[in-house]
N, C-alpha and C. Protein backbone atom coordinates (compact mmCIF):
# COMPACT_ATOMS: atom_id res chain seq x y z
N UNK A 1 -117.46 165.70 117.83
CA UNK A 1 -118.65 164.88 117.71
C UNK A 1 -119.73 165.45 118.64
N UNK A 2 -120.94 165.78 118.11
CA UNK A 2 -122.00 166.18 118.93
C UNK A 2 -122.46 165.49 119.99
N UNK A 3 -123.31 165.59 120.77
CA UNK A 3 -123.60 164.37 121.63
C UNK A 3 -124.65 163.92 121.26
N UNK A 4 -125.47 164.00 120.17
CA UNK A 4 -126.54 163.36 119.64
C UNK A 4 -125.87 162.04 118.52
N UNK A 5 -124.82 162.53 117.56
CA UNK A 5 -123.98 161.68 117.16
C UNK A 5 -123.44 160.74 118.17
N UNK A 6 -123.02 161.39 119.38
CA UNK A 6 -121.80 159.96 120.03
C UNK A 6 -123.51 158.99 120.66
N UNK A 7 -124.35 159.38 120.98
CA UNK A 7 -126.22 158.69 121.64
C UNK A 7 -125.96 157.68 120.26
N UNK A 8 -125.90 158.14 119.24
CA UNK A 8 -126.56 157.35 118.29
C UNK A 8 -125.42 156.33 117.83
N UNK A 9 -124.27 156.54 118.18
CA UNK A 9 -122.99 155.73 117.91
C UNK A 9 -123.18 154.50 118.84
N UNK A 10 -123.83 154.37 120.08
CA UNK A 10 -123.96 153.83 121.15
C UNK A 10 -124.67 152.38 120.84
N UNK A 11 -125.19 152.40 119.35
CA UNK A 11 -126.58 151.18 119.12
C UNK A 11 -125.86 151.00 117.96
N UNK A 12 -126.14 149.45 117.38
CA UNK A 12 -126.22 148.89 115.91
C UNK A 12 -126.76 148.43 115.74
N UNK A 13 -127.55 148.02 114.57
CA UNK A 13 -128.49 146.86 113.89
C UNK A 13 -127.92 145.77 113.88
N UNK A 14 -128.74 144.89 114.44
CA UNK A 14 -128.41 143.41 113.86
C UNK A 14 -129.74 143.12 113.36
N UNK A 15 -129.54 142.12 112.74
CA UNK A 15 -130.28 141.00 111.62
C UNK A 15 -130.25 139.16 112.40
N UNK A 16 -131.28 139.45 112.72
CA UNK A 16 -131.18 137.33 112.98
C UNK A 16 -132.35 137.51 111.18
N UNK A 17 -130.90 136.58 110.19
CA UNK A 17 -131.57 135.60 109.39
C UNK A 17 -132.42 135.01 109.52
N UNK A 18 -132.56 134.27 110.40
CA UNK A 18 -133.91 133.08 110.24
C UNK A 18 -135.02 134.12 110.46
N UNK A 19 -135.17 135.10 110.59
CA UNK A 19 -136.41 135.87 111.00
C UNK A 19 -136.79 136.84 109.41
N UNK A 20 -135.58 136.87 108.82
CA UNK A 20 -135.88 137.83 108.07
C UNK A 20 -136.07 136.69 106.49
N UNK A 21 -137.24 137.45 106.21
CA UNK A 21 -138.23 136.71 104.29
C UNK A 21 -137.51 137.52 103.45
N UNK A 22 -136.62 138.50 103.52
CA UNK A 22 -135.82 139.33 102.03
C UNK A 22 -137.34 140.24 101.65
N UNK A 23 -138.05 140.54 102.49
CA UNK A 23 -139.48 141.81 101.89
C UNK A 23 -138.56 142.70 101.99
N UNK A 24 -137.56 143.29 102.19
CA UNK A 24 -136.75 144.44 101.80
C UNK A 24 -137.01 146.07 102.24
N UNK A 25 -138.27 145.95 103.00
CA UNK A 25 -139.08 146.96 103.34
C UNK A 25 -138.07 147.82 103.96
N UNK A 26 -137.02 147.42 104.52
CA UNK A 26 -136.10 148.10 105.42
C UNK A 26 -135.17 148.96 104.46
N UNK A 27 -134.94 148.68 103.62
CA UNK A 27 -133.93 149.37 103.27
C UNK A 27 -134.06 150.93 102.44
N UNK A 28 -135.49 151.39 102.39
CA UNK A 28 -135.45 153.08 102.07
C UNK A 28 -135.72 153.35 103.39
N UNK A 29 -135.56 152.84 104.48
CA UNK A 29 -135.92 153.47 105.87
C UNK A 29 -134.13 153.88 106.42
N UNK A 30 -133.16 152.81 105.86
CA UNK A 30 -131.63 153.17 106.39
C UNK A 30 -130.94 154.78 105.20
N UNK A 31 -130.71 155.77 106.35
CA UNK A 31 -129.87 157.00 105.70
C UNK A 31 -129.09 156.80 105.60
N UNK A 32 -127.95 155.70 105.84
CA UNK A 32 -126.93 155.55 106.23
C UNK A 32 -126.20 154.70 105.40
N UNK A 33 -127.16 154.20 104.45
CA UNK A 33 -127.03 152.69 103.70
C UNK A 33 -126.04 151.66 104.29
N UNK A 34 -126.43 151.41 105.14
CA UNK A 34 -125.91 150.06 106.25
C UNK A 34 -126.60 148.61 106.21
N UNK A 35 -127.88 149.27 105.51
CA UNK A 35 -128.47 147.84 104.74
C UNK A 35 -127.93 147.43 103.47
N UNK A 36 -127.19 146.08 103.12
CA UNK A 36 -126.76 145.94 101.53
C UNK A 36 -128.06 144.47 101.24
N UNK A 37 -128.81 145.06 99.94
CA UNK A 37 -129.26 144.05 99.66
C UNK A 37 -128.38 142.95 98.47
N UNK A 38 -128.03 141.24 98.61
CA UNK A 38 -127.36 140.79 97.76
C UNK A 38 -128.37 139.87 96.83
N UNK A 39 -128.38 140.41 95.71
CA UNK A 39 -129.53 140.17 94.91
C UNK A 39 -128.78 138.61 94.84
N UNK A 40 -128.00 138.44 94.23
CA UNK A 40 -127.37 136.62 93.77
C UNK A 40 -127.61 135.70 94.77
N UNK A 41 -127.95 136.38 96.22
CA UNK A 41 -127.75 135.26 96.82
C UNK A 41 -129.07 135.48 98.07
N UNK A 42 -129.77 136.55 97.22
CA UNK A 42 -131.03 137.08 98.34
C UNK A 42 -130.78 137.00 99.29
N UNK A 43 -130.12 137.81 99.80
CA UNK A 43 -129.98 138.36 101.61
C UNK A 43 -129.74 139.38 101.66
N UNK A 44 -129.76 139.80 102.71
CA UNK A 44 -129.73 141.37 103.34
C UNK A 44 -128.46 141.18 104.56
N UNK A 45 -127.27 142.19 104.31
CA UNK A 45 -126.23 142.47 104.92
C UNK A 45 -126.26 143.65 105.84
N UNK A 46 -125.80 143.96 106.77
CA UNK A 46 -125.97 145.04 107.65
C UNK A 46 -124.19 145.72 107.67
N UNK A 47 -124.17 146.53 107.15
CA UNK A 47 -122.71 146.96 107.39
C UNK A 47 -122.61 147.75 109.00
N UNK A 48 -122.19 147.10 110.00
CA UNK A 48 -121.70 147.82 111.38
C UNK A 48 -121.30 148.70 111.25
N UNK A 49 -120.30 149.34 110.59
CA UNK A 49 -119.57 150.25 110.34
C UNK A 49 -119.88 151.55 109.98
N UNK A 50 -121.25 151.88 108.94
CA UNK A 50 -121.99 152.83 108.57
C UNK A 50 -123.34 152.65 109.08
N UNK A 51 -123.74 151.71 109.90
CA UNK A 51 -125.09 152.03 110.76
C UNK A 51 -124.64 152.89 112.13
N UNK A 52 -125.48 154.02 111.89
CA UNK A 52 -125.20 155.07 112.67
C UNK A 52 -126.33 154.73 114.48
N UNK A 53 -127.03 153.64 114.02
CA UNK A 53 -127.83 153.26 115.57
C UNK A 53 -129.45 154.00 115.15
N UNK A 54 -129.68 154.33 114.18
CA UNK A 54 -130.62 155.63 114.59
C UNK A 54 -132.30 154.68 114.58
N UNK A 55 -132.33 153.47 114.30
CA UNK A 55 -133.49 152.29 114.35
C UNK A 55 -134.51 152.39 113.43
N UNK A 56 -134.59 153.40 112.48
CA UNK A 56 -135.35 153.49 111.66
C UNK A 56 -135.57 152.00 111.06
N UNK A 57 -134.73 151.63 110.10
CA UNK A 57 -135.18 150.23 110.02
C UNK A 57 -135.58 149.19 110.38
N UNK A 58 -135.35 149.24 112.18
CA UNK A 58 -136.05 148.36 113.34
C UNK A 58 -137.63 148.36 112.84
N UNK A 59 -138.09 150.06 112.56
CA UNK A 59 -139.27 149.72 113.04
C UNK A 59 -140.22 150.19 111.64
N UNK A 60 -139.47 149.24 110.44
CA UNK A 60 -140.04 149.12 109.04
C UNK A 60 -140.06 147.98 109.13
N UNK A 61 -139.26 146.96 109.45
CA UNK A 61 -138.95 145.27 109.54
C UNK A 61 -140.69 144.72 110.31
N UNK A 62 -141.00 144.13 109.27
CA UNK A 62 -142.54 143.65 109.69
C UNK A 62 -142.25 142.08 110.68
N UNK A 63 -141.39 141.68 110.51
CA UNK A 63 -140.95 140.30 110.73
C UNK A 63 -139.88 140.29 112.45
N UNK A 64 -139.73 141.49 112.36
CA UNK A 64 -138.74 141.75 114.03
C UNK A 64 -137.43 141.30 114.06
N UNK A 65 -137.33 141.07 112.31
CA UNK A 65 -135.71 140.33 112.12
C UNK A 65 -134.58 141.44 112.46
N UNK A 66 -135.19 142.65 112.68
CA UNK A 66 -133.49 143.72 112.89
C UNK A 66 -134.11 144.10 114.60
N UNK A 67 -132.86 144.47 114.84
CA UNK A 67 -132.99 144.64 116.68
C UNK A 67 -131.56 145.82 116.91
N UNK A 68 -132.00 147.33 117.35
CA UNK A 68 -130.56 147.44 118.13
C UNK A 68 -130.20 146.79 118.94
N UNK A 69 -128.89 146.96 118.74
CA UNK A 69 -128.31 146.39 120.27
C UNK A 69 -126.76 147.28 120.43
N UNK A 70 -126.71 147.11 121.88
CA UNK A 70 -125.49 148.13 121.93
C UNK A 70 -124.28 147.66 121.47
N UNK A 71 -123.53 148.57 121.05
CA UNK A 71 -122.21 148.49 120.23
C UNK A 71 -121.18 148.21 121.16
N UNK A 72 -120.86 146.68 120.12
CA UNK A 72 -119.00 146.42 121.05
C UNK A 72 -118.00 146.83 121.35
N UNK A 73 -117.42 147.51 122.29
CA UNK A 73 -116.03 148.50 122.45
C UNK A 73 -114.82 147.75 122.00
């Protein structure tokens, strides 16, 4: 693992719901597709697992509903 990979392993997206309207703006900003949009039930899911930390989508979110924050060991 490079050390630019393990920097970027270090952060994840979260989502506070109540902040986020479903404008969706975020999700051609994630490479990682860690954003799932659920059309049936209009929300936006964040998969932990394949968000690589890198904040691009932090700073498409017009609303401040996504935030890194550091990852749980």
């Amino acid at each position: 693992m490079t050390a630019a990979l393990a920097t970027e392993r270090t952060w994840v997206v979260e989502l506070d719901d109540a902040r986020c309207s479903g404008c969706r703006l975020c999700l051609p900003a994630c490479g990682s597709s860690a954003l799932l949009w659920v059309r049936s039930d209009a929300v936006l899911l964040v998969d932990s697992w394949a968000c690589d930390g890198c904040g691009s989508c932090v700073t498409r979110c017009p609303e401040d509903a996504l935030a890194l924050r550091r990852r749980r060991r």
